[in-house]
PDB file of N, CA and C in Angstrom:
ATOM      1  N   UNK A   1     225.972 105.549  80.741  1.00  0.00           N
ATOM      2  CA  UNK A   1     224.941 105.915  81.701  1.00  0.00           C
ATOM      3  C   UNK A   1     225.579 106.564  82.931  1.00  0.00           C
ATOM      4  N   UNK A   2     224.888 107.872  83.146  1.00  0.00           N
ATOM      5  CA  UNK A   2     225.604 108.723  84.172  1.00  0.00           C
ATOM      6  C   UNK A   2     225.225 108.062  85.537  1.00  0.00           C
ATOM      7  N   UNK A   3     225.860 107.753  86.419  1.00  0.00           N
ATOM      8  CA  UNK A   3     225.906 106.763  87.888  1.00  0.00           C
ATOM      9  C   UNK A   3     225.533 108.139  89.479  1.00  0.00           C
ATOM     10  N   UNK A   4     224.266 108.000  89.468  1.00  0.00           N
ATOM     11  CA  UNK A   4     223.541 108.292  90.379  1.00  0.00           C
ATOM     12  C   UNK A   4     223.790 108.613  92.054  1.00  0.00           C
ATOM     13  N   UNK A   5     224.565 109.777  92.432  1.00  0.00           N
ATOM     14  CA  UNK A   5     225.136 109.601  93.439  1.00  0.00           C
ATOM     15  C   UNK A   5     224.429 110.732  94.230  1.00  0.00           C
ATOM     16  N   UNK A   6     224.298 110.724  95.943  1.00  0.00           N
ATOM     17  CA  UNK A   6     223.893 111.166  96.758  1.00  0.00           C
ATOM     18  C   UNK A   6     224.766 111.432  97.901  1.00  0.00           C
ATOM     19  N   UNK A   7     224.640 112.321  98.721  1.00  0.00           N
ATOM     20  CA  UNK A   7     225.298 113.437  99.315  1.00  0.00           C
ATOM     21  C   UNK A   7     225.318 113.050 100.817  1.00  0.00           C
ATOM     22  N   UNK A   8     225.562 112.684 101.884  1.00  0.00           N
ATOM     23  CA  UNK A   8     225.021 112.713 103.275  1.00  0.00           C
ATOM     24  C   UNK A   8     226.079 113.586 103.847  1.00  0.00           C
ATOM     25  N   UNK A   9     224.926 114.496 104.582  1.00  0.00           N
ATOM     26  CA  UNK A   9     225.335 115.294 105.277  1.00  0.00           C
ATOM     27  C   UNK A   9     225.223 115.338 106.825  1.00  0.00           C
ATOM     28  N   UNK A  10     225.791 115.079 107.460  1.00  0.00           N
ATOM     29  CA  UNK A  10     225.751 114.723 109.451  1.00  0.00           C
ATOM     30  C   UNK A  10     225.522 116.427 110.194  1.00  0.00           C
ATOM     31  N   UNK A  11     224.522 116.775 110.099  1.00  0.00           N
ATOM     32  CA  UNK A  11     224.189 118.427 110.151  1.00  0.00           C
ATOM     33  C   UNK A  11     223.722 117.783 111.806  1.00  0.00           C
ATOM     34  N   UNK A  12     223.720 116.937 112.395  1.00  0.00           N
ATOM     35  CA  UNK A  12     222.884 116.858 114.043  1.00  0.00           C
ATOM     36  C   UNK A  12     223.672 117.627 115.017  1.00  0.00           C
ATOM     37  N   UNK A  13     224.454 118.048 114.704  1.00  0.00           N
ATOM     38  CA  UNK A  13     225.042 119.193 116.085  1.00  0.00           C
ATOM     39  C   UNK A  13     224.366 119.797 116.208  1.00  0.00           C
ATOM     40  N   UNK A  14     224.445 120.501 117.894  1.00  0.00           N
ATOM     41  CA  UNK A  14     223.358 121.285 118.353  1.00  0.00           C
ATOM     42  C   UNK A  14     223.765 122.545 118.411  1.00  0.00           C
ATOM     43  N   UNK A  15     225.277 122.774 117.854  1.00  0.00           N
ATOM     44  CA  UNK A  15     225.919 124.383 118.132  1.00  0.00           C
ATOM     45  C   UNK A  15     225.729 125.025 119.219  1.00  0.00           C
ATOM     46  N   UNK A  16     226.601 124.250 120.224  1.00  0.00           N
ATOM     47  CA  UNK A  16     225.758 124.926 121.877  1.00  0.00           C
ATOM     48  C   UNK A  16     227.545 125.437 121.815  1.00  0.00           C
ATOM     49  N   UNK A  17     228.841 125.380 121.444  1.00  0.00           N
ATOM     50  CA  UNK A  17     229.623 126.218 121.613  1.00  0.00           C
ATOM     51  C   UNK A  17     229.003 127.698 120.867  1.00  0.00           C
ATOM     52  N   UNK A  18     228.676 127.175 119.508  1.00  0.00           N
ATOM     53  CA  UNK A  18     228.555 128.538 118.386  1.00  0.00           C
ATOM     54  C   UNK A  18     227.359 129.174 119.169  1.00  0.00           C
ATOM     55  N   UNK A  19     226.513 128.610 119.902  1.00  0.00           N
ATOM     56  CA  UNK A  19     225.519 129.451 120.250  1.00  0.00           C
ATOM     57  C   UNK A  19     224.364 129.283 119.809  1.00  0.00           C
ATOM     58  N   UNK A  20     223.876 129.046 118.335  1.00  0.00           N
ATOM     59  CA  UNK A  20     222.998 128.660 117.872  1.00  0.00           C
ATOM     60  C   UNK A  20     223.367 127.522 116.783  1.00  0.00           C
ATOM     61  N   UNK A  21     221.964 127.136 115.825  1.00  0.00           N
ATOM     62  CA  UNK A  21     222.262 126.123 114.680  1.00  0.00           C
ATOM     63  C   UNK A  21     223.420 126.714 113.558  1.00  0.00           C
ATOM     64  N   UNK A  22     224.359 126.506 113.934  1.00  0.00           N
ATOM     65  CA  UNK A  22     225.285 126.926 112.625  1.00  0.00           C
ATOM     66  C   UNK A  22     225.220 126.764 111.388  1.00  0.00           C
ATOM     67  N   UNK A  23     224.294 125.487 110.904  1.00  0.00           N
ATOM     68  CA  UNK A  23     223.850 125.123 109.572  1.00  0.00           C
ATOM     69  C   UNK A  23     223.130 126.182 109.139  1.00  0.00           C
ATOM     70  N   UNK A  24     222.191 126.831 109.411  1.00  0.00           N
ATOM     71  CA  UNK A  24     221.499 127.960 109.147  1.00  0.00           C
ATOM     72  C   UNK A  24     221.881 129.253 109.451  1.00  0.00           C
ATOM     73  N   UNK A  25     222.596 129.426 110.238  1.00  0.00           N
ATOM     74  CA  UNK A  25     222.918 130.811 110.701  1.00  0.00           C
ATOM     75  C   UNK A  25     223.302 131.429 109.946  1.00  0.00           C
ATOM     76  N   UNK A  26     222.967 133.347 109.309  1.00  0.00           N
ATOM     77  CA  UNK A  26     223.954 133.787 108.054  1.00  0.00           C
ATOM     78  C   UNK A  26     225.151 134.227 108.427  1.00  0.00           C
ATOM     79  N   UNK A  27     225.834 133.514 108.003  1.00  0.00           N
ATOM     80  CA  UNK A  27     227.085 134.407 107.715  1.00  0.00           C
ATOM     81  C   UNK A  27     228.342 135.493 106.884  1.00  0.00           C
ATOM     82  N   UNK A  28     228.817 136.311 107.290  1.00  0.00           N
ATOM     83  CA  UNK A  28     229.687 136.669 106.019  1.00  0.00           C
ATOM     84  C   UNK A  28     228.976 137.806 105.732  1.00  0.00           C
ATOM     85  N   UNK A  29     229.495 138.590 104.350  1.00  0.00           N
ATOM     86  CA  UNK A  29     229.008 139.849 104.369  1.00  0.00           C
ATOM     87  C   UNK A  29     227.906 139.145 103.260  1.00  0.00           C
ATOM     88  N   UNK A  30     227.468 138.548 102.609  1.00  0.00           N
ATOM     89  CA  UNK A  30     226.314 138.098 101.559  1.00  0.00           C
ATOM     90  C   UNK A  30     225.377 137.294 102.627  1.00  0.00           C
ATOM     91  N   UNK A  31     225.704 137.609 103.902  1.00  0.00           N
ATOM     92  CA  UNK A  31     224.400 136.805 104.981  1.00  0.00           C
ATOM     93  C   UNK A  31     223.810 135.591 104.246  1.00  0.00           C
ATOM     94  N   UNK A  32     224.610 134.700 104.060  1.00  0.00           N
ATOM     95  CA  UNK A  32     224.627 132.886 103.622  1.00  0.00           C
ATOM     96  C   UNK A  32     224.947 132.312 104.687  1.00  0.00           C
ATOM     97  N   UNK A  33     223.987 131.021 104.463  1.00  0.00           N
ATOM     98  CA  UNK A  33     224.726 130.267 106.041  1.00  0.00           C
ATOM     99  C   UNK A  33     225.723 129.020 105.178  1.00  0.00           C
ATOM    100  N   UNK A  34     226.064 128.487 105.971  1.00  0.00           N
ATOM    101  CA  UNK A  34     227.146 127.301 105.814  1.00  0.00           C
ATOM    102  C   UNK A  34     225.865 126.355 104.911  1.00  0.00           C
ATOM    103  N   UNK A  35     225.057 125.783 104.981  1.00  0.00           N
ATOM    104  CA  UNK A  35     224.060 125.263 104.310  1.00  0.00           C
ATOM    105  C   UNK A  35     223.402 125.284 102.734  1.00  0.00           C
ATOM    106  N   UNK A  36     224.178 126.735 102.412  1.00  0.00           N
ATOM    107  CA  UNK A  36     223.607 127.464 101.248  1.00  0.00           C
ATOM    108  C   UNK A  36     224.936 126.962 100.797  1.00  0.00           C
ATOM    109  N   UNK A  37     226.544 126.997 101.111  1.00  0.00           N
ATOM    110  CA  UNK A  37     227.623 126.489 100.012  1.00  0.00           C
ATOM    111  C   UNK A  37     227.654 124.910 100.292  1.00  0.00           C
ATOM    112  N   UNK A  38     227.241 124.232 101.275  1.00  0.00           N
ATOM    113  CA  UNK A  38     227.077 122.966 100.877  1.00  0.00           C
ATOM    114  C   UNK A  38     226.150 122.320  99.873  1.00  0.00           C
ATOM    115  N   UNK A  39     225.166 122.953  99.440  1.00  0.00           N
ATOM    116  CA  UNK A  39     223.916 122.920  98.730  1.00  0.00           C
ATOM    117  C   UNK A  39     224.465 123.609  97.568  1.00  0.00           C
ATOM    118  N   UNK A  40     225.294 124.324  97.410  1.00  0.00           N
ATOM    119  CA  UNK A  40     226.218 124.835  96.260  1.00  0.00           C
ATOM    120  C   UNK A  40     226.726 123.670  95.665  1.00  0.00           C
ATOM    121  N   UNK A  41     227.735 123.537  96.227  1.00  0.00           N
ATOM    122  CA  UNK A  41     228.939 122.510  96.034  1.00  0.00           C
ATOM    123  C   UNK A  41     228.462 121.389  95.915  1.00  0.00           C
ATOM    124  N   UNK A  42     228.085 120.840  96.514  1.00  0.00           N
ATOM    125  CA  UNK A  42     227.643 119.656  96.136  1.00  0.00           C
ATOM    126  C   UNK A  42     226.777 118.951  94.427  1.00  0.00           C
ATOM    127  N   UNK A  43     225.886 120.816  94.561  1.00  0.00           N
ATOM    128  CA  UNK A  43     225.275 120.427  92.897  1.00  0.00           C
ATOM    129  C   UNK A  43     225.998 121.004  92.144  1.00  0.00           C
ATOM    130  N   UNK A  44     226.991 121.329  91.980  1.00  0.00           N
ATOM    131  CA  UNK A  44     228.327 122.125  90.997  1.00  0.00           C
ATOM    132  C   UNK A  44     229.265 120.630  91.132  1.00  0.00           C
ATOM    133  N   UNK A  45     229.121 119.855  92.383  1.00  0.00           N
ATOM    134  CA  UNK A  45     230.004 118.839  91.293  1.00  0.00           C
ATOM    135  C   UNK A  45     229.377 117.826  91.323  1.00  0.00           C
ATOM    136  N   UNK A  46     227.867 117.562  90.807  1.00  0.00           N
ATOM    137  CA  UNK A  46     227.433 116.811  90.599  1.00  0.00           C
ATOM    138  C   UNK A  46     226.447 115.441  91.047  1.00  0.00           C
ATOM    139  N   UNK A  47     226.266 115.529  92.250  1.00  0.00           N
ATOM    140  CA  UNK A  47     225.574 115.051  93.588  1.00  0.00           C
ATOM    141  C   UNK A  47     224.058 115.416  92.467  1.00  0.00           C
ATOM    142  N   UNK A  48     223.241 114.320  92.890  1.00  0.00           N
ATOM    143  CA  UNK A  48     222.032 114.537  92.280  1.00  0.00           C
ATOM    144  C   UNK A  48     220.823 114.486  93.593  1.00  0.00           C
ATOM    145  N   UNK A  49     221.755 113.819  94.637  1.00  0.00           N
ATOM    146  CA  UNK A  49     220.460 113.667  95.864  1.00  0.00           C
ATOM    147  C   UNK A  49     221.406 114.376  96.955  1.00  0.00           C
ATOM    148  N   UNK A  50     220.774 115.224  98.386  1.00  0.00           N
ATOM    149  CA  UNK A  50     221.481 115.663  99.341  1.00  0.00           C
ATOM    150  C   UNK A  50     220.706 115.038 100.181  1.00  0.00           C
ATOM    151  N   UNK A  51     221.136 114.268 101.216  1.00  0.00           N
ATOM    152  CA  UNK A  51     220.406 113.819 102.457  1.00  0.00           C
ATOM    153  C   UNK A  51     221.146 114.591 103.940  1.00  0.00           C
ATOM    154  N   UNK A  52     220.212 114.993 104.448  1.00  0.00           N
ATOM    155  CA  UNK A  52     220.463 115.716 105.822  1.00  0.00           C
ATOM    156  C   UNK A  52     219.980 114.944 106.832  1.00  0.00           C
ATOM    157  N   UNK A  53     221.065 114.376 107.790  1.00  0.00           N
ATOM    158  CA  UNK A  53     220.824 114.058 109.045  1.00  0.00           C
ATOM    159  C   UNK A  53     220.986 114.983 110.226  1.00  0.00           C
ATOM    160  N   UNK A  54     219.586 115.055 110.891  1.00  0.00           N
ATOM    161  CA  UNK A  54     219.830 116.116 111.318  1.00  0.00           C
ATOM    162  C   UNK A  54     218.867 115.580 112.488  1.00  0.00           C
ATOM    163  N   UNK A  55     218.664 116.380 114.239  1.00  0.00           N
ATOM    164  CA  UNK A  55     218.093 115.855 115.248  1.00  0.00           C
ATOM    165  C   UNK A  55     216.508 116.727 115.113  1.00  0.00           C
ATOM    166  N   UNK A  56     215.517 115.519 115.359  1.00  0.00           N
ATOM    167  CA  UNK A  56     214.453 116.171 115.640  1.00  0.00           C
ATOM    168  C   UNK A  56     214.219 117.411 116.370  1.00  0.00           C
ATOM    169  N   UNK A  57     215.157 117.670 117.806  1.00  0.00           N
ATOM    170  CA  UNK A  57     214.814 119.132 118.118  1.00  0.00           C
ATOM    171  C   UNK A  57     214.647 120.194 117.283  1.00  0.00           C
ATOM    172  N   UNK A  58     215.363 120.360 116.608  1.00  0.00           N
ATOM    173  CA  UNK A  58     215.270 121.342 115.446  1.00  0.00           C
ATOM    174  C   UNK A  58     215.336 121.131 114.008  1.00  0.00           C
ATOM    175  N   UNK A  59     213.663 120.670 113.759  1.00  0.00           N
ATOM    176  CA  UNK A  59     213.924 119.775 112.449  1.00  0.00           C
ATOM    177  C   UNK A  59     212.632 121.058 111.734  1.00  0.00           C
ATOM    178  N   UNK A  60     212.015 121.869 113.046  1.00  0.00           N
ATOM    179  CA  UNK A  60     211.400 122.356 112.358  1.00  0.00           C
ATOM    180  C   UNK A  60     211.931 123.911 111.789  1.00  0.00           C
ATOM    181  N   UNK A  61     212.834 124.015 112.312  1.00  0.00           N
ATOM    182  CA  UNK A  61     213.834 125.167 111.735  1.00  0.00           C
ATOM    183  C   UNK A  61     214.885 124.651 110.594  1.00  0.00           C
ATOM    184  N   UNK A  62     214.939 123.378 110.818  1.00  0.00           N
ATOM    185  CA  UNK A  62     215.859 123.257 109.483  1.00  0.00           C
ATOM    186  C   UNK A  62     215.012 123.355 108.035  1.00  0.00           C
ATOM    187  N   UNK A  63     213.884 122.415 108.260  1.00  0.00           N
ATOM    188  CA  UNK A  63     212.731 122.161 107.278  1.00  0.00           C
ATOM    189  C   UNK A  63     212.529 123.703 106.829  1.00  0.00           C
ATOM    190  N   UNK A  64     211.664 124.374 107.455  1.00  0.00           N
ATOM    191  CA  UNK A  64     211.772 126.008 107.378  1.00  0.00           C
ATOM    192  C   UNK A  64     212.981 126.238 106.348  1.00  0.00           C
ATOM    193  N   UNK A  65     214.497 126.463 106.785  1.00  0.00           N
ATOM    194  CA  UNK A  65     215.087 127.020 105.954  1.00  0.00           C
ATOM    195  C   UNK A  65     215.605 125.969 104.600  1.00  0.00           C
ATOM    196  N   UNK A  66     215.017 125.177 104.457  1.00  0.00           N
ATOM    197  CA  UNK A  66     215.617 124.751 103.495  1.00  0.00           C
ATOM    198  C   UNK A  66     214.136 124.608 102.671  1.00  0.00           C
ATOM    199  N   UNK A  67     213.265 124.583 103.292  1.00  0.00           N
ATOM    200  CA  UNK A  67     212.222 124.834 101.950  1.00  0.00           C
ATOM    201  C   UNK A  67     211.926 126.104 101.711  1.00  0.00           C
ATOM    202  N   UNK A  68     212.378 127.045 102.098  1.00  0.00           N
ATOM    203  CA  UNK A  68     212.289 128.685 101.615  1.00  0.00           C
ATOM    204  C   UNK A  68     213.191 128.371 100.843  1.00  0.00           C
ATOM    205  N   UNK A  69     214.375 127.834 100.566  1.00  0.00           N
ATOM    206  CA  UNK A  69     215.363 128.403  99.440  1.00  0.00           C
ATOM    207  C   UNK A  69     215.120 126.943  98.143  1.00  0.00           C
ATOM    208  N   UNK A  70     214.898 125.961  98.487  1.00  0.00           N
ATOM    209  CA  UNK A  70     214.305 125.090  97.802  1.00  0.00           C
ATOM    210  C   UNK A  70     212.831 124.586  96.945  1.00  0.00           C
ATOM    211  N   UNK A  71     212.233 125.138  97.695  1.00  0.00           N
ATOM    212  CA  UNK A  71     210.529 124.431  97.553  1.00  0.00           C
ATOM    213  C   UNK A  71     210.293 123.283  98.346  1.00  0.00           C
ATOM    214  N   UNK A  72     209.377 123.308  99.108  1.00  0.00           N
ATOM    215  CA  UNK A  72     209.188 122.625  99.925  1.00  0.00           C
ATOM    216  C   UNK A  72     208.783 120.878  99.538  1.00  0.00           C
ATOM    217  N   UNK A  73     208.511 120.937  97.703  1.00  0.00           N
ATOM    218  CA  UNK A  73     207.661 120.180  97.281  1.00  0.00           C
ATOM    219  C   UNK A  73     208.729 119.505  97.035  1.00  0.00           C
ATOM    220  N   UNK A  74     210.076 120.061  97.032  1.00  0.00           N
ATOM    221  CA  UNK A  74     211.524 118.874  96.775  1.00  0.00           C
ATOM    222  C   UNK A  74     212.288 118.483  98.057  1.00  0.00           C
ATOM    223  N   UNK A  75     211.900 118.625  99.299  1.00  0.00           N
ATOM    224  CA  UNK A  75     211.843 117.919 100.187  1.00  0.00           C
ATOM    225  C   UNK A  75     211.225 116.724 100.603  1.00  0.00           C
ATOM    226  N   UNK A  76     212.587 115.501 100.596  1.00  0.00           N
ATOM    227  CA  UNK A  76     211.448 114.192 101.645  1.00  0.00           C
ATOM    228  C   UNK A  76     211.926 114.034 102.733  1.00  0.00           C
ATOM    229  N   UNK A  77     210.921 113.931 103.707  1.00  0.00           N
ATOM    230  CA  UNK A  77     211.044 113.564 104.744  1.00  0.00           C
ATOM    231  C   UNK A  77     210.914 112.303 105.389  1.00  0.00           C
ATOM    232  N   UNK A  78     211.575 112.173 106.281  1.00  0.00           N
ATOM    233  CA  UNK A  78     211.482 110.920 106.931  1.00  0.00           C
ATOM    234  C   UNK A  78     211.604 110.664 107.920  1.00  0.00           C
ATOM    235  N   UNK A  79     210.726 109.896 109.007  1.00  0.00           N
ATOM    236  CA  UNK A  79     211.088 110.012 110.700  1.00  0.00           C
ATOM    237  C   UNK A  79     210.974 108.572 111.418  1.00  0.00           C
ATOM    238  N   UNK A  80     211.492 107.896 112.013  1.00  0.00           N
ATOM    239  CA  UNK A  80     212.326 107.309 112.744  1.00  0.00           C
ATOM    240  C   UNK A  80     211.741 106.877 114.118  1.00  0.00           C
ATOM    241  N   UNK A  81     210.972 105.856 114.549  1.00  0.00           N
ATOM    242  CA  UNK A  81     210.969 105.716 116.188  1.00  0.00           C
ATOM    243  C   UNK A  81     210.046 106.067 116.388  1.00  0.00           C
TER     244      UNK A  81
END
């Protein structure tokens, strides 16, 4: 029986050196952000769940980009306080 493993990711920086959210931002000449090869990598080696911790200020820009490249319907959410 294959053993069920999940991903946490500490994405709550606010990128106030980089300037903006670096998790999303594109980069590179294929305009990918850092978000798109963690979401790679992680299901290339096998991770079956990704959890993102990430700060309410900008939860509605993260949500945004990760249910455009996902489906929104494989997002859960969860809030706190």
């Amino acid at each position: 029986m294959k053993r069920k493993t999940t991903l946490l990711v500490m994405a709550a920086g606010m990128g106030s050196r980089f300037g903006s959210l670096k998790q999303i931002t594109p980069l590179g000449p294929h305009q990918k952000a850092l978000l798109h090869y963690t979401i790679y990598d992680a299901v290339h080696a096998g991770f079956d769940k990704i959890v993102f911790v990430i700060r309410e200020s900008f939860a509605k820009e993260f949500i945004d980009f990760v249910g455009r490249r996902i489906g929104r319907n494989r997002l859960l959410l969860s809030k706190y306080g």
